[in-house]
Protein backbone atom coordinates (compact mmCIF):
# COMPACT_ATOMS: atom_id res chain seq x y z
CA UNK A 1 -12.80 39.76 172.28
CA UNK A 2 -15.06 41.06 174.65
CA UNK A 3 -13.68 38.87 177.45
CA UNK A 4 -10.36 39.80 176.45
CA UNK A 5 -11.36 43.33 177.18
CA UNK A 6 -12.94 42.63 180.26
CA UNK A 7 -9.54 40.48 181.51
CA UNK A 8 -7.24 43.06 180.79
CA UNK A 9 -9.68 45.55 182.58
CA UNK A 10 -9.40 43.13 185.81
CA UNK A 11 -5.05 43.59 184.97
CA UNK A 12 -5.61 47.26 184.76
CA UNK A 13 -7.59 48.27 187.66
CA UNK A 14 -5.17 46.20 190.26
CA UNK A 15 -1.69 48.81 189.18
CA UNK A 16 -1.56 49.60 192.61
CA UNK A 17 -1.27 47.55 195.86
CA UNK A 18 -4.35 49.42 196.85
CA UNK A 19 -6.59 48.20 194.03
CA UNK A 20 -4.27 44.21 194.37
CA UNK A 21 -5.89 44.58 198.24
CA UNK A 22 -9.30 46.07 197.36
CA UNK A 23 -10.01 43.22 195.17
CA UNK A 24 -8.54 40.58 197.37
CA UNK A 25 -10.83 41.72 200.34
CA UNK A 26 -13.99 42.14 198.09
CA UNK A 27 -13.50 38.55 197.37
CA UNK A 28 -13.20 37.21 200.14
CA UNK A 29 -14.67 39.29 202.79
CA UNK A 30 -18.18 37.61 202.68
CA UNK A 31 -16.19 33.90 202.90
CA UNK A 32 -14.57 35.27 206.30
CA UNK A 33 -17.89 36.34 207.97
CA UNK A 34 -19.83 33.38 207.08
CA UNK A 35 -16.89 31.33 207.98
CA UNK A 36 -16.71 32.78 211.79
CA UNK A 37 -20.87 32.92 211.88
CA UNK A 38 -20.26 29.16 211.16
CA UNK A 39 -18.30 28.76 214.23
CA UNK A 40 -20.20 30.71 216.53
CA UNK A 41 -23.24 30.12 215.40
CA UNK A 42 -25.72 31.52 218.10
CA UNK A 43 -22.91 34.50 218.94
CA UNK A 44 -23.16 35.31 215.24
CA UNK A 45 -26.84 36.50 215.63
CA UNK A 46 -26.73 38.27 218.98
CA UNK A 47 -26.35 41.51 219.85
CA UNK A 48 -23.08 42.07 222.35
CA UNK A 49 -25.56 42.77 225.07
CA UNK A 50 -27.74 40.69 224.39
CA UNK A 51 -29.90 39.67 228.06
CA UNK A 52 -30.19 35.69 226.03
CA UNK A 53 -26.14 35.82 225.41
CA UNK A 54 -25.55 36.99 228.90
CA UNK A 55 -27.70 34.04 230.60
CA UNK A 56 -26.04 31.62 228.29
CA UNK A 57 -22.67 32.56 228.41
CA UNK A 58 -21.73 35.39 230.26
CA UNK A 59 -17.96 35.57 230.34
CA UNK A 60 -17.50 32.96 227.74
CA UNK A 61 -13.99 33.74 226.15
CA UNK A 62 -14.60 31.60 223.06
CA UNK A 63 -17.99 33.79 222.69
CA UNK A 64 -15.76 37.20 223.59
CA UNK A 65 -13.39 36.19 220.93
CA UNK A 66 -15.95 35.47 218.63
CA UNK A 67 -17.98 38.65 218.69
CA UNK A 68 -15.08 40.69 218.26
CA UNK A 69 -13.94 38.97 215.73
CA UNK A 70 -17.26 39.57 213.86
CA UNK A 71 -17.48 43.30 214.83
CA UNK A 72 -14.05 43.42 213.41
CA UNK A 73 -15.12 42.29 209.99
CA UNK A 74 -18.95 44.34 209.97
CA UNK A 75 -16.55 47.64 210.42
CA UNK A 76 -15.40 47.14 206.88
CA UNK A 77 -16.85 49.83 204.72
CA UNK A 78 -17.94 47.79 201.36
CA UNK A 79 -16.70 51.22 200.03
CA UNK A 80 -12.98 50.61 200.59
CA UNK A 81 -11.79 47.31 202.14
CA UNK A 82 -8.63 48.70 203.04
CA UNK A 83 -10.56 49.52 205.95
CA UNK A 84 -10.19 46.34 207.86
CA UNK A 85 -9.66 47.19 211.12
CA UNK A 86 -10.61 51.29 211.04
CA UNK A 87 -14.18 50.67 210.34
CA UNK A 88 -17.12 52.73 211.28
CA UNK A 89 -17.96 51.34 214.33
CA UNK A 90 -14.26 50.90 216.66
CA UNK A 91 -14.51 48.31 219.08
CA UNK A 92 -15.36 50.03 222.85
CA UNK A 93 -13.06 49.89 225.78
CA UNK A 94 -15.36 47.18 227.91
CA UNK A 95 -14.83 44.85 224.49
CA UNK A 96 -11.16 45.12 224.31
CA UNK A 97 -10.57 44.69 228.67
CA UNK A 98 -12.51 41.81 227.86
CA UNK A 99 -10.70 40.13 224.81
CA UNK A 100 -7.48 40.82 227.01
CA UNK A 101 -9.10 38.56 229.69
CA UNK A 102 -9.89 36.09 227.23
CA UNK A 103 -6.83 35.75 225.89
CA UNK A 104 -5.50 34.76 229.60
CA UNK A 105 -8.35 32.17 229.03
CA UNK A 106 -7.04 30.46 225.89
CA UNK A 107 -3.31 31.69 225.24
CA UNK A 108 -3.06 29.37 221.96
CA UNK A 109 -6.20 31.22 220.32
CA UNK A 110 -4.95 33.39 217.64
CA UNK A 111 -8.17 35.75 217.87
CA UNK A 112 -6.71 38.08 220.31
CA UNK A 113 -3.66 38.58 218.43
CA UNK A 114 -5.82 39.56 215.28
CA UNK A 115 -7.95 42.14 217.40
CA UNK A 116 -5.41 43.94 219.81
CA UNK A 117 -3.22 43.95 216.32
CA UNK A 118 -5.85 46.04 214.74
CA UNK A 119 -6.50 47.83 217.42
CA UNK A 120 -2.92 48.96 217.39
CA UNK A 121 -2.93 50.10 213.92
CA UNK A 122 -6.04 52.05 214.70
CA UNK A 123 -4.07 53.46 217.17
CA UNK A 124 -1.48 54.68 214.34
CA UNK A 125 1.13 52.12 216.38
CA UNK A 126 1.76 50.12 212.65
CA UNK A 127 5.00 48.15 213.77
CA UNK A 128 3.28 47.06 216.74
CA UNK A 129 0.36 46.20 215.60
CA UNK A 130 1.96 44.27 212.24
CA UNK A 131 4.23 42.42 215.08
CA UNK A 132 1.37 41.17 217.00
CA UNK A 133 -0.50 40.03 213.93
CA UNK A 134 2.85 38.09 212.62
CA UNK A 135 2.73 36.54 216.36
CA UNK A 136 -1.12 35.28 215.87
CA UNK A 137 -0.46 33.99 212.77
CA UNK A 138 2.34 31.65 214.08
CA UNK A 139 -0.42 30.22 216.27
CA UNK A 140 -2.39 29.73 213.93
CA UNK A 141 -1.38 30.23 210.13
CA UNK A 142 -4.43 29.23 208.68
CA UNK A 143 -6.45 32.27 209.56
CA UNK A 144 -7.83 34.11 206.57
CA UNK A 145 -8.63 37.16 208.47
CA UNK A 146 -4.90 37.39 209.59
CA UNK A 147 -4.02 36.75 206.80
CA UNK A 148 -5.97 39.82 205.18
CA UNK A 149 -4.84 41.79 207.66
CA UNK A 150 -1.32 41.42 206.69
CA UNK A 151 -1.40 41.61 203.41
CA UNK A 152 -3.42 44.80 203.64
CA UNK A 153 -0.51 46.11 206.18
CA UNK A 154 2.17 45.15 203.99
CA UNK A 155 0.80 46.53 200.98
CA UNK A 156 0.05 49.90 203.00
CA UNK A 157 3.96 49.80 203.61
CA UNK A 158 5.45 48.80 200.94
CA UNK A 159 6.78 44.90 201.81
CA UNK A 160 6.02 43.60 198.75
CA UNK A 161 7.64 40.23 199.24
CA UNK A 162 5.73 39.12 202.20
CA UNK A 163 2.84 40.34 201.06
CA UNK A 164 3.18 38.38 197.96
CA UNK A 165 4.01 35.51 199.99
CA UNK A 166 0.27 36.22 202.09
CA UNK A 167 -1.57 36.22 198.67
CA UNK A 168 0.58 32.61 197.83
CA UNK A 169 -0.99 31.15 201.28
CA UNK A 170 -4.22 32.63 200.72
CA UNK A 171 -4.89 31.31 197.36
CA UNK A 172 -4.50 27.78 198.88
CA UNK A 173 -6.31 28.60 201.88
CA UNK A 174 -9.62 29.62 199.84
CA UNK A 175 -9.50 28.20 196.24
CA UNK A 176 -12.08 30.95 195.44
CA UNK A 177 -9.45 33.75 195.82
CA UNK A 178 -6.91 32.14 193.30
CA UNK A 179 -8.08 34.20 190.22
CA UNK A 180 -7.63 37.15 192.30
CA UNK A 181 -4.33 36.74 193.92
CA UNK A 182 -3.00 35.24 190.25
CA UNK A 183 -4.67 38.14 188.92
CA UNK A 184 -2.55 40.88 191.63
CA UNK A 185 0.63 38.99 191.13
CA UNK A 186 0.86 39.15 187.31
CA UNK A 187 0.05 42.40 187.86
CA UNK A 188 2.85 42.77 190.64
CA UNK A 189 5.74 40.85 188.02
CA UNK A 190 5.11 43.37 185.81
CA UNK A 191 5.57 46.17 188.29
CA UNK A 192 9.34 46.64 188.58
CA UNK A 193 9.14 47.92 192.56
CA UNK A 194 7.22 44.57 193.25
CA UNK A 195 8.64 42.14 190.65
CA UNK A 196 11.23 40.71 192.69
CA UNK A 197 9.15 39.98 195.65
CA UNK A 198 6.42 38.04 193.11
CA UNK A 199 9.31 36.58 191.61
CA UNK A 200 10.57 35.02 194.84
CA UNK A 201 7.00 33.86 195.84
CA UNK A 202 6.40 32.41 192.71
CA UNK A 203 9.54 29.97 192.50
CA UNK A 204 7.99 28.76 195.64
CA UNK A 205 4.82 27.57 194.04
CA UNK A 206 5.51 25.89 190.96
CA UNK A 207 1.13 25.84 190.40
CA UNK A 208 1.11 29.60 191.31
CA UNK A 209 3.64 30.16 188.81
CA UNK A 210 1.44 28.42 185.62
CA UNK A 211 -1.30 30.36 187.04
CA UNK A 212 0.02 34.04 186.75
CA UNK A 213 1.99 32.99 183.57
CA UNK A 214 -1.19 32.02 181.81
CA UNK A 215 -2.67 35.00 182.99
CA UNK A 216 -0.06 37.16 181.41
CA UNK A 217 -0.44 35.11 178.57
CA UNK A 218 -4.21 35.51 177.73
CA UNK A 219 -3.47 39.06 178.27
CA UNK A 220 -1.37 41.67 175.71
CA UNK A 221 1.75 41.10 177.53
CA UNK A 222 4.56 40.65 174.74
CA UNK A 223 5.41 37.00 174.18
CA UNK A 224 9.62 37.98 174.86
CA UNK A 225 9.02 39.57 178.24
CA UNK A 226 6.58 36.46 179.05
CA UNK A 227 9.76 34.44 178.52
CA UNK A 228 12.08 36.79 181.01
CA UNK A 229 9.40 36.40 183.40
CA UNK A 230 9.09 32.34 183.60
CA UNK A 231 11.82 30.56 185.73
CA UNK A 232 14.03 27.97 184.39
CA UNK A 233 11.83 24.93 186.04
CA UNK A 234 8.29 27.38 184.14
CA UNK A 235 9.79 27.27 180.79
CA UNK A 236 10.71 23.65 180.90
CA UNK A 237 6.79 23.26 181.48
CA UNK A 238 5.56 25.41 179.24
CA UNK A 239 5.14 22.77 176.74
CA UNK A 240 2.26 20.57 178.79
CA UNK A 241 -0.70 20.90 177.45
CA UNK A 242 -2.38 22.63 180.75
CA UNK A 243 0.23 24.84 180.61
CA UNK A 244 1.25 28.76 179.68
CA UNK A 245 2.85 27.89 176.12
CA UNK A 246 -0.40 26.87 174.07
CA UNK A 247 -2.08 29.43 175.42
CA UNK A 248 0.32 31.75 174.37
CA UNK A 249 0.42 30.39 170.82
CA UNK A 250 -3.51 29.85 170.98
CA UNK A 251 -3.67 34.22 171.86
CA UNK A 252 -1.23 34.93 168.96
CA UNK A 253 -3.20 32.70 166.25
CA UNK A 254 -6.34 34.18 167.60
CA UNK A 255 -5.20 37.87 166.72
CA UNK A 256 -3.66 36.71 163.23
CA UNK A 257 -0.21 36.97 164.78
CA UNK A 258 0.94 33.63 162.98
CA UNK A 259 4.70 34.76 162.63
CA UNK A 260 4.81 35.52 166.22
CA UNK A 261 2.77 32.50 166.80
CA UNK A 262 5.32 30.43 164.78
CA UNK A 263 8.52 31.69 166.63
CA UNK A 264 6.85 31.18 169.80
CA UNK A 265 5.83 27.94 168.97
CA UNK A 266 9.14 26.77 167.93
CA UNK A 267 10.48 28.39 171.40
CA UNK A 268 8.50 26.49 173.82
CA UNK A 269 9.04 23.01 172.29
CA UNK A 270 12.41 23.95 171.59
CA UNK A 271 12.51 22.90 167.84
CA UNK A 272 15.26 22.96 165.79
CA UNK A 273 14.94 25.50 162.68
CA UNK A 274 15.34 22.68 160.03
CA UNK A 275 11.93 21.01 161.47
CA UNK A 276 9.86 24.14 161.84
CA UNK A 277 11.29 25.45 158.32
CA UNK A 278 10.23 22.54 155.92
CA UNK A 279 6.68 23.59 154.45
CA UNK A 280 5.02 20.52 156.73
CA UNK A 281 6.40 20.16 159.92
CA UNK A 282 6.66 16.41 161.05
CA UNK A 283 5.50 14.90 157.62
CA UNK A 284 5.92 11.20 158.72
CA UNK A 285 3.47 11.74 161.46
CA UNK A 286 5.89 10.85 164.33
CA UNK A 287 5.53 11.41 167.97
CA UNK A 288 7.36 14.75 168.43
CA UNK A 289 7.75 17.02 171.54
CA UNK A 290 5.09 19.63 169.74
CA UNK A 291 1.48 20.48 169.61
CA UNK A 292 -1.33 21.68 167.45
CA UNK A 293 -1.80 24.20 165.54
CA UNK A 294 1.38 23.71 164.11
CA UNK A 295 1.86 20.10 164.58
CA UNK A 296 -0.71 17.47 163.66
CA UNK A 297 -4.64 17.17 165.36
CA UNK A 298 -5.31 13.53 164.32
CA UNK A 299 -9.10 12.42 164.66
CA UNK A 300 -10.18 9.45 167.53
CA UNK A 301 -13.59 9.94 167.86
CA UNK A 302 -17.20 9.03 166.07
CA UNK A 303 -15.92 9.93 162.81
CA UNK A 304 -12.97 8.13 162.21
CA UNK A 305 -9.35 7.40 163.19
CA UNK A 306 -6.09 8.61 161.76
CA UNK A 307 -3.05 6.87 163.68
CA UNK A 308 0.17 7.28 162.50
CA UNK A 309 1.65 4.32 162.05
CA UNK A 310 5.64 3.69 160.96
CA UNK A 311 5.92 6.78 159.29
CA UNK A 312 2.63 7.13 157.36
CA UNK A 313 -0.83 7.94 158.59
CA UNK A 314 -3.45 4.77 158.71
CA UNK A 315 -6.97 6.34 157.61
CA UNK A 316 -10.23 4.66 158.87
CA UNK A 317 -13.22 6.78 157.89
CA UNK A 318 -16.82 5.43 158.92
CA UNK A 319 -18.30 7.30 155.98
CA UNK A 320 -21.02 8.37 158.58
CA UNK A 321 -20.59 11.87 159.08
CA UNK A 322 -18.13 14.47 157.08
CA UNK A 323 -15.64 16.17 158.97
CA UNK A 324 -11.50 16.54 159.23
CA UNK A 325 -9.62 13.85 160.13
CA UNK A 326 -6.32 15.76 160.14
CA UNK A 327 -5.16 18.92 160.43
CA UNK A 328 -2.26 21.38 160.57
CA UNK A 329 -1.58 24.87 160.27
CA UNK A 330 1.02 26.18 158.09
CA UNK A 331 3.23 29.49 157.59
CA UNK A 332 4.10 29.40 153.67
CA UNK A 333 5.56 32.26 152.14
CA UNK A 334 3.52 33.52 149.06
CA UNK A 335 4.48 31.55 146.02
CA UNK A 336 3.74 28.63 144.18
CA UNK A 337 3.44 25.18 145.47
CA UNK A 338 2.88 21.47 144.46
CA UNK A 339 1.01 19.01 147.32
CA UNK A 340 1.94 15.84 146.42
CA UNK A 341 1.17 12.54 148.41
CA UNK A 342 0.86 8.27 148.06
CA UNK A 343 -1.97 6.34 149.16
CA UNK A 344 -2.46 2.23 149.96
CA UNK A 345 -5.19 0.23 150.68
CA UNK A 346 -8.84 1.42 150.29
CA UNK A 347 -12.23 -0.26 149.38
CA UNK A 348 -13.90 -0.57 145.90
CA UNK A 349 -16.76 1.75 144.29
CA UNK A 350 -16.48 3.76 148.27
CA UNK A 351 -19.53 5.95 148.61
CA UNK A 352 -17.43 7.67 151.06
CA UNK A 353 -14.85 10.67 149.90
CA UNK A 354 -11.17 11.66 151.07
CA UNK A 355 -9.33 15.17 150.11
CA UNK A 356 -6.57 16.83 151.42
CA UNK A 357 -7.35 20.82 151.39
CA UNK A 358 -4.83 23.82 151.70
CA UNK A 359 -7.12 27.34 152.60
CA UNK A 360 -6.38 30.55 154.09
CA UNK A 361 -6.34 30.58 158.03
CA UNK A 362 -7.62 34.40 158.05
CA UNK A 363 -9.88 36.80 156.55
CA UNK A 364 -12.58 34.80 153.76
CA UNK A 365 -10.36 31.17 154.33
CA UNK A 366 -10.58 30.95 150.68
CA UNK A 367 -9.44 27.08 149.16
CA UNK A 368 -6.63 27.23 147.48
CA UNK A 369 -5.89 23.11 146.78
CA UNK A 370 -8.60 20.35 146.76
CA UNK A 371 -6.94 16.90 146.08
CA UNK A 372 -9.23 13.95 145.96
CA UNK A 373 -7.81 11.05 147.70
CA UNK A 374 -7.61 7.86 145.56
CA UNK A 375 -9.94 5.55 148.07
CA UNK A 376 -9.55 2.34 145.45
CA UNK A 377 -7.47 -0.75 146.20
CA UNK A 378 -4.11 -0.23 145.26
CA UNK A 379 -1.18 2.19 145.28
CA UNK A 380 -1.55 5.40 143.90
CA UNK A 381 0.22 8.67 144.01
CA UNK A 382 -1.56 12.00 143.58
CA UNK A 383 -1.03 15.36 143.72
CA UNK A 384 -1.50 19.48 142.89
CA UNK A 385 -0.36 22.47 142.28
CA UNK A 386 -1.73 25.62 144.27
CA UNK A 387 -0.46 29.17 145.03
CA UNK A 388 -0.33 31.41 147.95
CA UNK A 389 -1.32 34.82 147.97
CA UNK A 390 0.38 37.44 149.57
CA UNK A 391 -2.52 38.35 151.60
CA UNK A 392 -2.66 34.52 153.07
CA UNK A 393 0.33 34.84 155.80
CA UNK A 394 -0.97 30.78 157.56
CA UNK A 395 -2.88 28.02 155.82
CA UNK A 396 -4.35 25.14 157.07
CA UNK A 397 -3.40 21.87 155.88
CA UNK A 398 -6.66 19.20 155.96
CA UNK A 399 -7.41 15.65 155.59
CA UNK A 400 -11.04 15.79 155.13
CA UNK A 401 -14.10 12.84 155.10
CA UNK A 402 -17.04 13.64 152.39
CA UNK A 403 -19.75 11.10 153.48
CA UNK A 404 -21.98 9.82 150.58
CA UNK A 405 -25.96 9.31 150.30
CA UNK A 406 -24.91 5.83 152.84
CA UNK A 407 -22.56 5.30 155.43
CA UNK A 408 -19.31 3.48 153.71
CA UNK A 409 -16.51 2.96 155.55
CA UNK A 410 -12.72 3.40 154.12
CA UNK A 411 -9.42 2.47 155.19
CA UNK A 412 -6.01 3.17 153.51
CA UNK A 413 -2.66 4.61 154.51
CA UNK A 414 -1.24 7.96 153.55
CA UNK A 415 2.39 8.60 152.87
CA UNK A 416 4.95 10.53 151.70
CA UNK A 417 3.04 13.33 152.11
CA UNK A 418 5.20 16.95 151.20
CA UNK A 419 4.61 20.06 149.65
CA UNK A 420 7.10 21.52 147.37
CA UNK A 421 7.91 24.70 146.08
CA UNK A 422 7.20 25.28 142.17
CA UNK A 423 10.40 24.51 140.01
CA UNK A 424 11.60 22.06 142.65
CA UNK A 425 12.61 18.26 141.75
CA UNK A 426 10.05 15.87 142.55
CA UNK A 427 11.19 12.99 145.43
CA UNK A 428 8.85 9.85 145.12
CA UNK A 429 7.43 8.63 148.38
């Protein structure tokens, strides 16, 4: 819960495009600086005057270019990075004659374009100075700092689709600012002045898309306006298992919301009502366009298998360890109920136990059914009766392994597995 909080807090404090910005640049700001240190390595550590720098390189336009470009990052007050560019320290006249004579020097370095840009926008000249960034960042459009600086400009102004478009690019550019930029744009396609600029980004980037939709999706955002969000090409997807829907259905279950849960469920895997209305959905076990909870979890691992197989379920249980080999949540109305199932196969005198178990998803998760399941050779049929409460609103539906004193093994097949409401005619399996 407490990272719940602490998400939606995140969602909260970026309702602006000053706070989207001011977390952008607090992310990134560091990676920019270190990234230009890297490529000027013994400019980075000089002062501008400095006698070494001057014997070295003395009218150097790569090193001109570089040490503006670093005094144009240090002027960011930590305090507000909407500063970029109108920092505390404003780059002196000798600096900008000379990043004007190195830009004669190297006319396809974007560098000049980023400082004279700023320098505009100091200069309160914003369409010129946004027009000469936009021109740098044709020469070179993987430049985070331009990149920044636009965003930052057409936040300030209001141009909310290419600044979402800036926060598309820089999420790609620096894989460390994707939670941020997924982050401002759910945040932005909930915003109706900037929704249809996000909107138009996102139909760009199918992966930017899952990201801000599971974002909106771990967060309180109702499950129906999640839905008017998602593009056609989203909610086709939102059935993969690395995608929006489970986590959607996963939120809901978590806060007891199993009706909601349910519908949405149903929604993203597009079931028909008959399926998701029968008291088990997908009985026989089949491969079906659904997942857990309200489809089947079937064990692989160390403590057991359970493969459906034609139908019916094939059981092995090592007998080593106890555990669930099978499991499904349900949505049963309160009433009473008969669990009623066939077995073949199993070993004789098993130390090893089977049961099916219906309990209460919520609150105590009190048992309300626990069938033994016949483990001798042979067919059998078994079954129960059990009620539901009317304080029980999802059960859970489990096929559990009760080792003994010694690991014995057990392998049988389930079938015709249903659960009926009481007073209702019985249909063999």
């Amino acid at each position: 819960m407490l990272r719940k909080n602490q998400h939606m807090g995140r969602i909260g404090a970026l309702s602006s495009p000053r706070g989207i910005v001011s977390a952008l640049m607090l992310a990134i700001a560091s990676l920019a600086l270190a990234w230009l240190s890297f490529r000027t390595t013994i400019t980075a550590v000089l002062p501008a005057q400095s006698p070494v720098l001057l014997n070295i390189a003395p009218r150097d336009a790569d090193n001109v270019l570089s040490r503006a470009s670093l005094a144009l990052v240090a002027s960011v007050d930590p305090r507000d990075p909407m500063s970029l560019g109108f920092g505390r320290k404003p780059l002196d006249l000798p600096t900008i004659a000379a990043v004007r004579h190195a830009a004669t020097q190297l006319p396809l370095d974007e560098r000049p374009y980023l400082i004279l840009g700023q320098e505009q926008l100091a200069a309160g000249q914003t369409g010129r100075g946004i027009r000469i960034l936009e021109a740098g960042q044709r020469l070179e459009p993987r430049n985070r700092l331009i990149h920044l600086a636009l965003l930052v400009q057409y936040l300030k102004t209001s141009r909310f689709g290419p600044a979402a478009a800036q926060m598309s690019v820089l999420s790609r550019l620096i894989s460390r600012t994707q939670p941020f930029v997924t982050t401002a744009l759910a945040q932005m396609i909930l915003m109706p002045d900037t929704a249809p600029a996000a909107k138009r980004t996102l139909q760009t980037d199918p992966g930017l898309e899952r990201s801000v939709l599971t974002t909106l999706a771990k967060s309180t955002t109702p499950p129906d306006q999640i839905f008017a969000l998602a593009s056609p090409r989203a909610l086709a997807d939102a059935g993969n298992s690395q995608s929006w829907g489970p986590v959607l259905v996963s939120r809901l279950v978590e806060a007891n919301h199993f009706t909601d849960a349910h519908r949405v469920w149903q929604r993203i895997y597009r079931l028909p009502a008959a399926a998701v209305t029968a008291p088990i959905f997908n009985p026989q076990f089949r491969a079906m366009p659904a997942s857990p909870p309200f489809d089947w979890t079937l064990a692989a691992n160390g403590l057991g298998a359970a493969d459906p197989d034609n139908g019916e379920l094939a059981v092995d249980y090592y007998g080593r360890d106890s555990g669930n080999l099978a499991d499904q949540m349900l949505v049963l109305s309160p009433g009473r109920y008969q669990l009623v199932f066939a077995t073949e196969g199993g070993k004789p005198n098993a130390a090893s136990q089977l049961f099916w178990t219906v309990a209460c998803a919520s609150g105590d998760k009190s048992i309300f059914a626990n069938i033994a399941v016949p483990t001798t050779p042979g067919s059998h049929r078994a079954g129960s009766p059990f009620m539901v409460p009317a304080t029980c609103p999802a059960q859970t539906l489990t096929l559990r392994g009760e080792a003994g004193e010694f690991p014995s093994p057990v392998s049988l097949t389930i079938k015709g597995l249903a659960i009926r409401a009481a007073g209702m005619p019985e249909a063999r399996p």
